[in-house]
Protein backbone atom coordinates (compact mmCIF):
# COMPACT_ATOMS: atom_id res chain seq x y z
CA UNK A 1 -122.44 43.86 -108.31
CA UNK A 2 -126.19 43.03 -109.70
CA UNK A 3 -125.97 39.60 -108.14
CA UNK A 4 -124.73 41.03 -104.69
CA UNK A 5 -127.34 44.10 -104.68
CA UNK A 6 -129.73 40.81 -105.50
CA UNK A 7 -128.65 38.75 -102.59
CA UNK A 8 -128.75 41.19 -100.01
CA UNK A 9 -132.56 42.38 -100.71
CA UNK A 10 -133.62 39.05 -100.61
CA UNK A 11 -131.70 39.26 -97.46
CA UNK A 12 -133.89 42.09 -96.55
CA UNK A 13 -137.01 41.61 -97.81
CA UNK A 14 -136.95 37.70 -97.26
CA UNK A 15 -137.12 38.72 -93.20
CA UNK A 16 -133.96 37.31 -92.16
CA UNK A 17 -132.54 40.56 -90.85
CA UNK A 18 -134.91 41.17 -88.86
CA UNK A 19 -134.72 37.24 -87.71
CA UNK A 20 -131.17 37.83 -86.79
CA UNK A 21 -132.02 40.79 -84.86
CA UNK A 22 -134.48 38.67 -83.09
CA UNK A 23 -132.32 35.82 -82.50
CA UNK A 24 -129.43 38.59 -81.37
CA UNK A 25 -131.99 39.69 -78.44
CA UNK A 26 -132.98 36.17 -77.46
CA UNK A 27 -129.22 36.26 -76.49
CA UNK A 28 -128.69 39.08 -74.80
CA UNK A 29 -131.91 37.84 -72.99
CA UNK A 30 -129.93 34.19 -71.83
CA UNK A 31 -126.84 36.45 -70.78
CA UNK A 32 -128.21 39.14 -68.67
CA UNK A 33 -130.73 36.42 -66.96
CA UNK A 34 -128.29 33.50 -66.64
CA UNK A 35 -130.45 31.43 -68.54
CA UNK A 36 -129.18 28.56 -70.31
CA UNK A 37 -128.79 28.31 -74.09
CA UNK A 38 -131.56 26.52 -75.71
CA UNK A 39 -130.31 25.80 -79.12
CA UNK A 40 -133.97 24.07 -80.31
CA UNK A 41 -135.34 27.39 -79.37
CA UNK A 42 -133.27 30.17 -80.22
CA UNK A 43 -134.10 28.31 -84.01
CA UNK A 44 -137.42 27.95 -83.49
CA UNK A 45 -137.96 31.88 -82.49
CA UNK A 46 -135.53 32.53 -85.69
CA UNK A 47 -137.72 30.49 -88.12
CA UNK A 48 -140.74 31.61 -86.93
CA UNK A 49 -139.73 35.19 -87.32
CA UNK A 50 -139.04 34.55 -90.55
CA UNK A 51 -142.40 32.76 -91.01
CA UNK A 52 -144.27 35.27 -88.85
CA UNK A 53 -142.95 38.26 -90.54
CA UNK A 54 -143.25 36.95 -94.18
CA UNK A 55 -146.72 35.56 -93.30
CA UNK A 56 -147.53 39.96 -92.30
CA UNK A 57 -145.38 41.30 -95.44
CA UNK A 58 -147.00 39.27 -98.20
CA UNK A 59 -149.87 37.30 -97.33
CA UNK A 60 -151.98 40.24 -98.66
CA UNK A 61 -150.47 40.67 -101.55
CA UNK A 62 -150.20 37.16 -102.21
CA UNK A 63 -153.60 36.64 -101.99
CA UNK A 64 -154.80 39.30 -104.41
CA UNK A 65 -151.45 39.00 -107.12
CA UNK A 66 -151.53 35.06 -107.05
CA UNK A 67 -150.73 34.71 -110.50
CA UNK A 68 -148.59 37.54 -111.40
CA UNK A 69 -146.09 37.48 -108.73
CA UNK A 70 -142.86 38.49 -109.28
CA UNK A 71 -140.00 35.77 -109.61
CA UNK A 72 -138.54 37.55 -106.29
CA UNK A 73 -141.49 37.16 -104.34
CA UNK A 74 -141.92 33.53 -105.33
CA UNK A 75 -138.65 33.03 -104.16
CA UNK A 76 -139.51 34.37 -100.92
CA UNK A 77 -142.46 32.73 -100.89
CA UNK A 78 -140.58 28.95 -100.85
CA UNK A 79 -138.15 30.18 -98.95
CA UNK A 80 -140.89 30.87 -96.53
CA UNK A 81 -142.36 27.47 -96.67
CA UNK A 82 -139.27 26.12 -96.66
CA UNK A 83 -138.63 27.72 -92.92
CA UNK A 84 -142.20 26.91 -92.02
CA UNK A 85 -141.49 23.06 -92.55
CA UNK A 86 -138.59 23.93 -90.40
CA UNK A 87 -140.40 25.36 -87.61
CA UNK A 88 -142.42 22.60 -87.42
CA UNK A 89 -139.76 20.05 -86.87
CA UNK A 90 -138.51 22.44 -84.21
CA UNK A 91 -141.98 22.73 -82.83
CA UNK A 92 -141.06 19.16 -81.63
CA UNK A 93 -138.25 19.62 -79.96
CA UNK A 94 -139.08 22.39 -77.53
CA UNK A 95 -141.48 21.57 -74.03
CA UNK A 96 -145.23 21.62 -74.70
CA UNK A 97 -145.45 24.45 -72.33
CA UNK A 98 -143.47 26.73 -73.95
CA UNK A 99 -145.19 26.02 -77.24
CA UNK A 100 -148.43 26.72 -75.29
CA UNK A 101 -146.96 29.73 -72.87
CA UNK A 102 -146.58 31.43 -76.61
CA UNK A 103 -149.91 30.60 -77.98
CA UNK A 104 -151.10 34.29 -77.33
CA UNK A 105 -148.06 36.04 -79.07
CA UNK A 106 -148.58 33.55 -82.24
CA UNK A 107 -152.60 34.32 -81.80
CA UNK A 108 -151.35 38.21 -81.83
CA UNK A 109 -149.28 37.94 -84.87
CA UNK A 110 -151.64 36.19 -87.04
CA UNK A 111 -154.19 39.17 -85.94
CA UNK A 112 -152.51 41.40 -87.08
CA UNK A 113 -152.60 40.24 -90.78
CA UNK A 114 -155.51 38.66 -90.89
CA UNK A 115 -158.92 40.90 -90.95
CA UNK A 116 -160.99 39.86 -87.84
CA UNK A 117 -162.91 43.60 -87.14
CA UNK A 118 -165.24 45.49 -88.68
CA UNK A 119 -166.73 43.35 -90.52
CA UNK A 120 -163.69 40.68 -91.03
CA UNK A 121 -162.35 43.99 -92.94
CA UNK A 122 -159.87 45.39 -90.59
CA UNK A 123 -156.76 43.70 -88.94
CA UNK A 124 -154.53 45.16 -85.60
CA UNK A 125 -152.50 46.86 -87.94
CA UNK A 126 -154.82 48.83 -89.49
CA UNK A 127 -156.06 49.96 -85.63
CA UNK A 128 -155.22 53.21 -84.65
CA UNK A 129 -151.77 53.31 -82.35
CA UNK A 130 -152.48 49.74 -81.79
CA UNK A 131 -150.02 48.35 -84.18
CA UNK A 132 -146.29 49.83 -82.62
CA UNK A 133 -148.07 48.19 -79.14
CA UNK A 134 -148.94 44.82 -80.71
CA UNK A 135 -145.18 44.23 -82.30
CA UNK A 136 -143.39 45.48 -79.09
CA UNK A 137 -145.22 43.11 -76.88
CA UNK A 138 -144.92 40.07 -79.28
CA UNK A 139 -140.81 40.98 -79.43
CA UNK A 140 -140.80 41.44 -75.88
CA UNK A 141 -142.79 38.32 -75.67
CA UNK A 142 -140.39 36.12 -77.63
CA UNK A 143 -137.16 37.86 -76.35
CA UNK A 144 -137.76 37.77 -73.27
CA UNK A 145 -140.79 35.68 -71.30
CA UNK A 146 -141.01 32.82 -73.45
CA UNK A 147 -136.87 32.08 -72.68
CA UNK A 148 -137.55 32.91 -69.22
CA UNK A 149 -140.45 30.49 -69.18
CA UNK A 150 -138.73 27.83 -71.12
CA UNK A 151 -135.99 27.63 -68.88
CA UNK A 152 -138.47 27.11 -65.80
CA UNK A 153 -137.35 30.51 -64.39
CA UNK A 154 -139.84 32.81 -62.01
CA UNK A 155 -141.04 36.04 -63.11
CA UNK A 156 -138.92 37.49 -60.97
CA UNK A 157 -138.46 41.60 -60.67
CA UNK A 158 -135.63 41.30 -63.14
CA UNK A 159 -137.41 39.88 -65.79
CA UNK A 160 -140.44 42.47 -65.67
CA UNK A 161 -138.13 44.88 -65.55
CA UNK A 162 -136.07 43.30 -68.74
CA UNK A 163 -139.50 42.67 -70.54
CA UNK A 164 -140.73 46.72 -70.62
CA UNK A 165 -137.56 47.58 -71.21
CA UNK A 166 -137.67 45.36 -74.53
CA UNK A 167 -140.72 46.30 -75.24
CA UNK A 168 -140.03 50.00 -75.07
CA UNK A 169 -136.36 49.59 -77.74
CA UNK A 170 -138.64 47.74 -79.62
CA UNK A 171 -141.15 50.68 -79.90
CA UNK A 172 -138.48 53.39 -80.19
CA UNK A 173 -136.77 51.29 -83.17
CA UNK A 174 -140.00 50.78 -84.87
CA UNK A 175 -140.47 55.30 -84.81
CA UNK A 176 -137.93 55.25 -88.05
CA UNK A 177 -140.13 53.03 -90.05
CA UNK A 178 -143.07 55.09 -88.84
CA UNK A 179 -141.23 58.31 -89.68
CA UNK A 180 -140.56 56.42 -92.79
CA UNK A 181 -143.75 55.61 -93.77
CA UNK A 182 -145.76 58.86 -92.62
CA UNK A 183 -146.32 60.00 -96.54
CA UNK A 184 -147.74 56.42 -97.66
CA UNK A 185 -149.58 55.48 -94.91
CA UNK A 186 -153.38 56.04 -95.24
CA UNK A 187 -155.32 58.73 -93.41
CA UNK A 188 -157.18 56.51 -91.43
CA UNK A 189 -154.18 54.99 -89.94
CA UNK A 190 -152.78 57.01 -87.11
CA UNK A 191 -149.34 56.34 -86.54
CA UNK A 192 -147.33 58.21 -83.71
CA UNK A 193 -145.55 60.93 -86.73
CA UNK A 194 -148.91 61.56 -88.25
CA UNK A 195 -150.61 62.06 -85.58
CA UNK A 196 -147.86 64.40 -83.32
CA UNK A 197 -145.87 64.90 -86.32
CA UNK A 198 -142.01 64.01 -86.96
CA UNK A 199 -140.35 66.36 -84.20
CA UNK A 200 -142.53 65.48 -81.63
CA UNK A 201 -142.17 61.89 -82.21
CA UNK A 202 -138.05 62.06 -81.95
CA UNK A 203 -138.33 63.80 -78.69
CA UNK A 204 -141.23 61.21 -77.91
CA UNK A 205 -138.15 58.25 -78.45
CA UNK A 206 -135.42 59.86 -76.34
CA UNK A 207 -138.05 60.22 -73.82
CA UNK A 208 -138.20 56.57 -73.85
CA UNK A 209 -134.57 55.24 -74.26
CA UNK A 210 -133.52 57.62 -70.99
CA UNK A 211 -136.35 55.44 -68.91
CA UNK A 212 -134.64 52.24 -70.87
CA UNK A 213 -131.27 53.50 -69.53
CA UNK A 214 -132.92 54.46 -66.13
CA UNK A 215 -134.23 50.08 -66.17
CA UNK A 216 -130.90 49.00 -66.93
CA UNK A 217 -129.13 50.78 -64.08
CA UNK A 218 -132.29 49.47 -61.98
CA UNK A 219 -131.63 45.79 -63.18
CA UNK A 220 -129.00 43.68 -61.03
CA UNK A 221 -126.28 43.24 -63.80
CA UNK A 222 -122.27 44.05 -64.00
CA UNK A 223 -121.08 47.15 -64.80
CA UNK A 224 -119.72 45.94 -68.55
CA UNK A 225 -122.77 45.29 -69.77
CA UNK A 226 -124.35 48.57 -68.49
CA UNK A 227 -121.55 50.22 -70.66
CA UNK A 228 -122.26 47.92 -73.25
CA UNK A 229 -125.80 49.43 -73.02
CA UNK A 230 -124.78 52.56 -73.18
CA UNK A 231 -123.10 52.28 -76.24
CA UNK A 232 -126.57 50.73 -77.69
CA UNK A 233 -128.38 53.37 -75.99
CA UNK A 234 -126.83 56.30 -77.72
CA UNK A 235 -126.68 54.44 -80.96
CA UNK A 236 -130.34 53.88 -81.13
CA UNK A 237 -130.43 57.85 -80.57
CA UNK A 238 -128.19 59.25 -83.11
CA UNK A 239 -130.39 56.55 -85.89
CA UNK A 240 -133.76 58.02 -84.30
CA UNK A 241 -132.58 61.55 -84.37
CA UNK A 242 -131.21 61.04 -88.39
CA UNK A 243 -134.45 59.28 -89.21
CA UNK A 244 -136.74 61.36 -91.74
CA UNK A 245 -139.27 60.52 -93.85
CA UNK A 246 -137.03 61.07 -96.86
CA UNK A 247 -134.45 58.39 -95.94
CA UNK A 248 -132.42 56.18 -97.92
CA UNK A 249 -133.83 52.49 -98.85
CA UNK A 250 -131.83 50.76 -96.23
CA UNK A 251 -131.94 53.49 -93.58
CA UNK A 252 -134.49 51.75 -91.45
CA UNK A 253 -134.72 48.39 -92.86
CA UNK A 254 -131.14 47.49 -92.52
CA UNK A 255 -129.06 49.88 -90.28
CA UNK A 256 -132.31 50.28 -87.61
CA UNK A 257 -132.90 46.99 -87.53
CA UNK A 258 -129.18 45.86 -87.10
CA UNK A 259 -128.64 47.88 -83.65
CA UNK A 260 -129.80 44.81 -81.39
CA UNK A 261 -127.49 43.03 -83.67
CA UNK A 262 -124.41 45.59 -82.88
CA UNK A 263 -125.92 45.46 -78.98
CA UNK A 264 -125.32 41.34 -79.32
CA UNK A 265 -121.89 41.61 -81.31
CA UNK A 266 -120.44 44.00 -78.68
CA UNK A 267 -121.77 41.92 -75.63
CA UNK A 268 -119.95 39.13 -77.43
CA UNK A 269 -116.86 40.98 -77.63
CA UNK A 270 -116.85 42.19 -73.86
CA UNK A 271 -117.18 38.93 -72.89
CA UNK A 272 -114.87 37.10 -74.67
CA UNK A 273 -112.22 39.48 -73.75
């Protein structure tokens, strides 16, 4: 049971979840545009969400506990290397233009963890509000524009439709971590619960999954994967509405940030039917 309870939080805290969840929208992305699957880089967006989000996590700590890291973070640590040589050879195989079309989103996500204000003393996640906004427009970015890009496809009313819808679920299913977090984070950092408070920021999330469903009946899709959505829609809900900053180890990091994965498993299931 040790070993298993091992396994699955290097599962979490090694960032492939959250990679899967990724990957899971990069999908839904190819089936409600029509755009082909690009197996070279659905990978490459999977590795480098490992990479990216590793690179955020622990390059801090890294830097400061170099020589007393834990065995576990080590681990991590190769593992992380391991998917950066990865996304490398990967980095070959897609077009030049998508590698540069997602220059900005890469340029974002280093940003964020490396200190470039104040003094090379604060990063964008240490900016007020600004970090929900910079990791829902790098998701949206990589689930949505740079397949739409890659596959040659215009930026047609669909797709900026699709792309603030993404990048609203991603802000409403980053609220739980915030909620989450509210007691730890520091003063200075104003996330959406500290600053209108728990409550607020619930009714704040509905508010913005009921203009997501209002998009998706706007979008030009069939009627199974509207209900499909709908079952997402009122998933994400019930997890927001549960969220509190007392919650269970997993609550957020695991069940949250599985719900794209559930949206992508259910699409699957409709379809194959």
């Amino acid at each position: 049971m040790k070993i298993l309870k091992t396994v699955f939080d290097f599962y979490i805290n090694a960032s492939i979840h959250v990679a899967i969840a990724v990957f899971c929208l990069v999908r839904i992305t190819e089936l409600y545009l029509n755009l082909p699957y690009d197996e070279n880089l659905n990978i490459f967006i999977f590795l480098g969400t490992i990479t990216g989000y590793n690179f955020v996590k622990y390059a801090g700590v890294a830097k400061l506990h170099h020589k007393s890291l834990t065995s576990g973070l080590q681990i991590i640590q190769v593992f992380s290397f391991i998917c950066f040589l990865a996304l490398c050879y990967y980095a070959f195989l897609i077009p030049i233009k998508t590698l540069l079309f997602g220059v900005p989103f890469i340029v974002l996500t280093v940003l964020y963890a490396v200190p470039f204000l104040s003094g090379f003393h604060k990063n964008l996640r240490e900016v007020s509000y600004l970090k929900i906004v910079v990791v829902a427009l790098v998701w949206a970015g990589f689930t949505v524009l740079i397949p739409v890009f890659n596959a040659s496809e215009t930026i047609s009313v669909n797709v900026i439709l699709l792309a603030i819808q993404r990048f609203l679920i991603v802000v409403v299913l980053i609220l739980p971590f915030d909620i989450r977090d509210v007691k730890y984070d520091a003063i200075s950092l104003q996330t959406i619960p500290k600053k209108i408070g728990v409550e607020k920021t619930k009714r704040l999330g509905l508010i913005l999954m009921i203009f997501c469903l209002v998009l998706e009946y706007l979008i030009v899709l069939q009627i199974d994967v509207k209900n499909v959505f709908m079952i997402f829609f009122f998933m994400v809900i019930i997890f927001l509405m549960r969220a509190k900053a007392n919650q269970s180890k997993y609550y957020s990091s695991f069940w949250v940030e599985a719900l794209p994965i559930f949206w992508w498993f259910i699409l699957l299931g409709i379809h194959n039917i």
